[in-house]
Protein backbone atom coordinates (compact mmCIF):
# COMPACT_ATOMS: atom_id res chain seq x y z
CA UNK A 1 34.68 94.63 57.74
CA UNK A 2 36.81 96.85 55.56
CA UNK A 3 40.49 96.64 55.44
CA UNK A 4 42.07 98.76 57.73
CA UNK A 5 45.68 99.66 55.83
CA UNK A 6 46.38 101.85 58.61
CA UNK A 7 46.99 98.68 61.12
CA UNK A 8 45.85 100.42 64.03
CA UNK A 9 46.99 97.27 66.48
CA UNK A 10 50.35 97.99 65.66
CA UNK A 11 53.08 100.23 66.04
CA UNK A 12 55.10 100.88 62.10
CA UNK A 13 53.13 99.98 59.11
CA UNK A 14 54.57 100.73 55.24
CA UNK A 15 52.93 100.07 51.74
CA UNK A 16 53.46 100.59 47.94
CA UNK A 17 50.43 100.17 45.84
CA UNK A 18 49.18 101.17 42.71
CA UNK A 19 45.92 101.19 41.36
CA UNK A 20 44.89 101.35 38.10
CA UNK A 21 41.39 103.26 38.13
CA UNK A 22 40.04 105.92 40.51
CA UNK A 23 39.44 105.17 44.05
CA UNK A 24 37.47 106.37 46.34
CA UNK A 25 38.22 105.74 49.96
CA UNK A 26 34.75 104.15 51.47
CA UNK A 27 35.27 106.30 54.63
CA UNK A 28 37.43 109.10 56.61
CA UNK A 29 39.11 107.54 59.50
CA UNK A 30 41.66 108.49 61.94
CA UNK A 31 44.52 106.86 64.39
CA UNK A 32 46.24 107.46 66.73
CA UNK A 33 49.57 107.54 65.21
CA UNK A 34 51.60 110.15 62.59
CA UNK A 35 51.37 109.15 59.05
CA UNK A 36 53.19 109.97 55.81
CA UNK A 37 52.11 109.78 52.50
CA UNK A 38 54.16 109.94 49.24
CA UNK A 39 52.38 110.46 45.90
CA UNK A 40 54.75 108.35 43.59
CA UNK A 41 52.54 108.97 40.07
CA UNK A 42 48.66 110.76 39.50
CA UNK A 43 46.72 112.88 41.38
CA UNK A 44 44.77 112.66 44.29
CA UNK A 45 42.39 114.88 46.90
CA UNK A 46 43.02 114.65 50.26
CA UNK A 47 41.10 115.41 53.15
CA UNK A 48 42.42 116.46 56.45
CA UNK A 49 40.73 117.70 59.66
CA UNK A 50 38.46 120.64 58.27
CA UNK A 51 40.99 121.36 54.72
CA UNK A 52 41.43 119.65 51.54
CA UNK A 53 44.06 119.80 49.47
CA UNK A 54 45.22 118.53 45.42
CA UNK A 55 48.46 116.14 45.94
CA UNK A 56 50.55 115.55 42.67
CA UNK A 57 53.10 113.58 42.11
CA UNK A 58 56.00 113.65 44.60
CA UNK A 59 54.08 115.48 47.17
CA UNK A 60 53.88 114.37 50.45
CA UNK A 61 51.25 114.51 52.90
CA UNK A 62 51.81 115.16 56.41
CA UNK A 63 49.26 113.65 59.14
CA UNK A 64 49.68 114.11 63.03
CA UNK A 65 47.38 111.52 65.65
CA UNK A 66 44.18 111.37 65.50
CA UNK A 67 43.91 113.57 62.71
CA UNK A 68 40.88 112.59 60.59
CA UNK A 69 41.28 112.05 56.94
CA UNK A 70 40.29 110.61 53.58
CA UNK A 71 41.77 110.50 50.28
CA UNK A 72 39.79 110.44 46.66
CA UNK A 73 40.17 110.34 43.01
CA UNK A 74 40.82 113.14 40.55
CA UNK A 75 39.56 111.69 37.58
CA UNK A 76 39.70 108.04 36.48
CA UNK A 77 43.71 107.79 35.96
CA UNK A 78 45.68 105.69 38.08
CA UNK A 79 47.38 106.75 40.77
CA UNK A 80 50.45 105.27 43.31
CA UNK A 81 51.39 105.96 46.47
CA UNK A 82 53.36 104.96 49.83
CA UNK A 83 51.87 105.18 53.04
CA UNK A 84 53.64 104.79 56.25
CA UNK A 85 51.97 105.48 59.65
CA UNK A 86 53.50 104.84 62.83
CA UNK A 87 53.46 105.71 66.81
CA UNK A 88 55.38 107.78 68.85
CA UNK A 89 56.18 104.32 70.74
CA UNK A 90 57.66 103.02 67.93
CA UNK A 91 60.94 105.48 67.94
CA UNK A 92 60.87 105.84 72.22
CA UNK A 93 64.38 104.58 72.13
CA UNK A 94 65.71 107.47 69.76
CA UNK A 95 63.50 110.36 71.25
CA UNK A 96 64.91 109.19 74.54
CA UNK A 97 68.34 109.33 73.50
CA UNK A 98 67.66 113.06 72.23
CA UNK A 99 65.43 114.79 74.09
CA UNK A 100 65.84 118.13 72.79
CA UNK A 101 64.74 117.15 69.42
CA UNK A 102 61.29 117.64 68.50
CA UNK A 103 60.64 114.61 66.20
CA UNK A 104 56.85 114.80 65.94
CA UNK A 105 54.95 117.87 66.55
CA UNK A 106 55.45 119.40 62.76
CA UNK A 107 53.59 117.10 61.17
CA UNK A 108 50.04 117.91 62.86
CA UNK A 109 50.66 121.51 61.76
CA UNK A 110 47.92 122.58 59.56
CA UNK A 111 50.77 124.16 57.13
CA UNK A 112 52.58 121.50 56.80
CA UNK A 113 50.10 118.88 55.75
CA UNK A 114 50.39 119.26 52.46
CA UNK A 115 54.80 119.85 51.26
CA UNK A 116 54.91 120.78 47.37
CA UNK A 117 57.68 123.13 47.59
CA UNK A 118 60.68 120.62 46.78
CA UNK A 119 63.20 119.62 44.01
CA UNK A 120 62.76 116.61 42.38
CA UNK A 121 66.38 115.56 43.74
CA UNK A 122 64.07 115.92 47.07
CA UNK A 123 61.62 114.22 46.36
CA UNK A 124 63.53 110.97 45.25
CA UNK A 125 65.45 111.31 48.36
CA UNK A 126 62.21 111.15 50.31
CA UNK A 127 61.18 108.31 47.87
CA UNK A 128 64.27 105.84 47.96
CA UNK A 129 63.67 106.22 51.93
CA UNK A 130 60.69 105.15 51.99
CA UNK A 131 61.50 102.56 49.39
CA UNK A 132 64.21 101.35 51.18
CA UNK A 133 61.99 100.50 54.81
CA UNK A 134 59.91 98.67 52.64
CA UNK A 135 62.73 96.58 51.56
CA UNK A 136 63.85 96.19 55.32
CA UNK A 137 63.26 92.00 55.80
CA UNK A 138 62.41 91.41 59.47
CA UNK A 139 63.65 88.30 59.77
CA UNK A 140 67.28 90.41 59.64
CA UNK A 141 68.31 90.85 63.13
CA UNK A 142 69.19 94.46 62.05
CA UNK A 143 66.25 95.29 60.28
CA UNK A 144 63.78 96.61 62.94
CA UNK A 145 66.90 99.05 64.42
CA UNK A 146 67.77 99.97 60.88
CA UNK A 147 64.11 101.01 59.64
CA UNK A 148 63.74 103.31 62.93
CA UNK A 149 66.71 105.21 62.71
CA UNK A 150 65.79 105.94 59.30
CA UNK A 151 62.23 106.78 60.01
CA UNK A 152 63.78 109.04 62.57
CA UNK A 153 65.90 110.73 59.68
CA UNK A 154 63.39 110.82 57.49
CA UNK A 155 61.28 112.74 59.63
CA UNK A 156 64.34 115.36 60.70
CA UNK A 157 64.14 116.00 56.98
CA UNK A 158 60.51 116.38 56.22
CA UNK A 159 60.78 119.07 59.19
CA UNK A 160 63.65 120.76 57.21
CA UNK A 161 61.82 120.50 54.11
CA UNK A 162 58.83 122.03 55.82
CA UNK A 163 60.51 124.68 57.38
CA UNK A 164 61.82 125.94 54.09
CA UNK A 165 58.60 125.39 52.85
CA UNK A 166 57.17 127.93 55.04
CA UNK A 167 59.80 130.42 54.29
CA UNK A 168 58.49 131.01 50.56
CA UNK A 169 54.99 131.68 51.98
CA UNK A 170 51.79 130.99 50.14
CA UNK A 171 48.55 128.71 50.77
CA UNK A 172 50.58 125.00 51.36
CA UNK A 173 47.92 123.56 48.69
CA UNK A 174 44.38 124.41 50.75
CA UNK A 175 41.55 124.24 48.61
CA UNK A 176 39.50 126.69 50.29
CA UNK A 177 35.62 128.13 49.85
CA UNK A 178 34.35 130.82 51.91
CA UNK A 179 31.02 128.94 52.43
CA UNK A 180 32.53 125.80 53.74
CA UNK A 181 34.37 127.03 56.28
CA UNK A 182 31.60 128.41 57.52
CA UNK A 183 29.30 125.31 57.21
CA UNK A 184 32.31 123.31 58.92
CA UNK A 185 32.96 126.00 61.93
CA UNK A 186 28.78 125.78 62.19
CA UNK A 187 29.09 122.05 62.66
CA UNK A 188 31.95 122.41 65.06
CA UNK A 189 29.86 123.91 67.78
CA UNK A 190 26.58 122.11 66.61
CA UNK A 191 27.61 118.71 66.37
CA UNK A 192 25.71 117.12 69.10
CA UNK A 193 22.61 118.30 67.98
CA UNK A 194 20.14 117.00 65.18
CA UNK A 195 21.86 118.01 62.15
CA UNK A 196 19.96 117.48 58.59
CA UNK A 197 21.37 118.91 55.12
CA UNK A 198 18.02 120.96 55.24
CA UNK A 199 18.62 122.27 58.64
CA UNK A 200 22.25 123.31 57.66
CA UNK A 201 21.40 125.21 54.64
CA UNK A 202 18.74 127.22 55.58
CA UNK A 203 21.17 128.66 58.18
CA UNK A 204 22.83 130.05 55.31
CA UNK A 205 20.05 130.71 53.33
CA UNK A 206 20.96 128.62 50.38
CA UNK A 207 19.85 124.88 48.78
CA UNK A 208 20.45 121.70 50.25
CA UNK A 209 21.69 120.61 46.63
CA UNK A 210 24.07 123.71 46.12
CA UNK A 211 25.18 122.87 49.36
CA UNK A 212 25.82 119.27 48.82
CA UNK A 213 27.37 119.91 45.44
CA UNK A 214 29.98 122.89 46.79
CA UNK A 215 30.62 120.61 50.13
CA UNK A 216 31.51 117.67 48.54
CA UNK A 217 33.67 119.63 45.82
CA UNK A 218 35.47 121.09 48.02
CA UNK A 219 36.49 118.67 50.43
CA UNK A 220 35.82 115.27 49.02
CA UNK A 221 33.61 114.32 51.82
CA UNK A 222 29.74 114.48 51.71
CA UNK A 223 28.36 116.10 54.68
CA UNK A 224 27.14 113.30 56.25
CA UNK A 225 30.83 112.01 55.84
CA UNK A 226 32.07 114.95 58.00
CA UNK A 227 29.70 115.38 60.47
CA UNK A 228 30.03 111.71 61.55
CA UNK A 229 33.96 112.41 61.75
CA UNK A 230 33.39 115.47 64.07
CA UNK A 231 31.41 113.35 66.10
CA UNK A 232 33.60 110.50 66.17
CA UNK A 233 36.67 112.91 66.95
CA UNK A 234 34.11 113.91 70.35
CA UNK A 235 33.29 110.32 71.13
CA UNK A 236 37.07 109.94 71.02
CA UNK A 237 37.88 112.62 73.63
CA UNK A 238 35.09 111.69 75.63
CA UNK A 239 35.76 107.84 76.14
CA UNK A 240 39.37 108.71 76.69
CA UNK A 241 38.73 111.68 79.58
CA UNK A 242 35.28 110.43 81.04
CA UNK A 243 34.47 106.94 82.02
CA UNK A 244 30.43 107.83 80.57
CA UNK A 245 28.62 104.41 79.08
CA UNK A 246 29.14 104.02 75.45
CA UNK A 247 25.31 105.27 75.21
CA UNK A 248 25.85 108.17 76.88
CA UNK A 249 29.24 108.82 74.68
CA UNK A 250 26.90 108.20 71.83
CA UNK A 251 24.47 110.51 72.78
CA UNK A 252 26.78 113.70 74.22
CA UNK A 253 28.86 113.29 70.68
CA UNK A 254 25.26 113.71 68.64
CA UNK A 255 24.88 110.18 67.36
CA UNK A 256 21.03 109.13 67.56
CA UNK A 257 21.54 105.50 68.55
CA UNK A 258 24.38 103.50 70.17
CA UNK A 259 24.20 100.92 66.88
CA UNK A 260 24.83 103.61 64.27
CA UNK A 261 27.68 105.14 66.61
CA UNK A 262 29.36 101.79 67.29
CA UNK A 263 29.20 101.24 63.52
CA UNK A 264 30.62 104.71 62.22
CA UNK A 265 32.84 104.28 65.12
CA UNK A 266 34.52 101.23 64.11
CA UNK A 267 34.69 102.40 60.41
CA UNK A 268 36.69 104.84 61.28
CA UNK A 269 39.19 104.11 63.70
CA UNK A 270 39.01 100.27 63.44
CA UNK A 271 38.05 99.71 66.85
CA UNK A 272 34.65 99.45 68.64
CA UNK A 273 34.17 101.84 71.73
CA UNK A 274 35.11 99.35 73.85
CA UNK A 275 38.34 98.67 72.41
CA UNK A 276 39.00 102.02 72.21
CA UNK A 277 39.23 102.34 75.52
CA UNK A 278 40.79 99.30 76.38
CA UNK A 279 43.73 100.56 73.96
CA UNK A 280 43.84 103.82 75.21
CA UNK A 281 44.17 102.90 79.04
CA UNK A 282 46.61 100.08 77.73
CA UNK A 283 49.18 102.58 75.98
CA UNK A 284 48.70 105.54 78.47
CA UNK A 285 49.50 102.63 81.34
CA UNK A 286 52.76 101.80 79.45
CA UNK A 287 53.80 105.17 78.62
């Protein structure tokens, strides 16, 4: 089983790493908590929901729950990063104790996924935040209260940051092809059907190789790649709102057999069916 970096058992995860070569992340996946991403040094592609976008150094990448995404090389250079996803559980206390603020609901914006309008004075401020959580020891009895408040600020920030962001107009990084988006809003309403390469591209009267080729250029993800992360997205909804067998899941979200659906599944949210909605039950009964 792959590592899951993402920890989707618990509430706050952080990590710094740096890797030498390209990587190539061996699947999209999604969880059901917000995540931020730094670029420290390289470039990267990143994939979210149906866009993808080029992320430089000291960019930051905004992700709301159970958005699905993947990142991937741009070249062979190395690249580092910090990730840090977390729940809306996690910071109950301060949303509580400010319930007029909005702490959350900017980062699942499509527009704000991708901020590359700021100074570099702002983007070491985001960094030595980020940097200092990390340094947070938990064996400090002030530690865990310390790392959420400044999570919290962090994230008033990032929504000030966006907001000004917005203000100066343009694309917010998309890399966008006409095709595509067509391809992906055909798959959106064809998912639980039989879906082949050939199938797809004779509905738009071109190659299954062109088609391959532009997809994958576009937004890092082979086809296969994103059709199984629609699906998974409608298995998702459908073993949360329906209490339907995980065959019949399987089936109504387009997968051909409950084996390849529990496998996909797992690889991208890091639990099986069954745990999914085990968790889900579990943290909708405590909220």
């Amino acid at each position: 089983m792959p590592p899951y970096t993402y920890a989707p058992t618990v509430d706050f995860f952080i990590e710094a790493l740096t890797r030498e070569t390209g990587y190539e992340m061996s699947s999209f996946h999604t969880h059901r908590k917000f995540e931020i991403y730094y670029e420290v040094e390289g470039t990267r592609r990143y994939f979210i929901e149906d866009s993808a976008y080029i992320v430089n150094a000291g960019n930051v990448v905004l992700i709301g729950e159970n958005q699905l995404h993947k990142t991937g090389a741009v070249g062979d250079g190395s690249s580092s990063r910090i990730v840090c996803n977390f729940s809306a559980e996690y910071l109950r206390e301060i949303t509580q104790a400010f319930p007029g603020v909005d702490f959350f609901s900017f980062l699942s914006e499509e527009r704000n996924h991708l901020l590359n309008s700021i100074t570099v004075r702002q983007q070491n401020d985001i960094y030595t935040m980020l940097q200092r959580m990390i340094d947070i020891r938990d064996d400090d009895p002030a530690g865990p209260p310390l790392r959420k408040m400044m999570l919290a600020t962090l994230l008033l920030q990032l929504k000030k940051l966006c907001e000004a962001q917005q203000a100066l107009g343009g694309a917010g990084g998309r890399v966008t092809n006409r095709i595509v988006d067509e391809v992906q809003s055909y798959i959106s309403q064809h998912y639980a059907e039989r879906l082949t390469l050939t199938d797809i591209a004779n509905q738009f009267y071109i190659s299954p190789y062109y088609l391959s080729r532009l997809f994958k250029k576009t937004t890092n993800l082979s086809l296969v790649e994103y059709i199984n992360g629609v699906r998974v997205k409608a298995a998702q909804s459908l073993i949360e709102r329906t209490n339907d067998s995980v065959e019949t899941v399987a089936g109504r979200a387009g997968f051909m057999t409950g084996a390849h659906f529990r496998r996909v599944f797992k690889e991208a949210t890091g639990f099986s069916p069954q745990q999914y909605r085990q968790f889900f039950r579990r943290i909708n009964k405590e909220g």
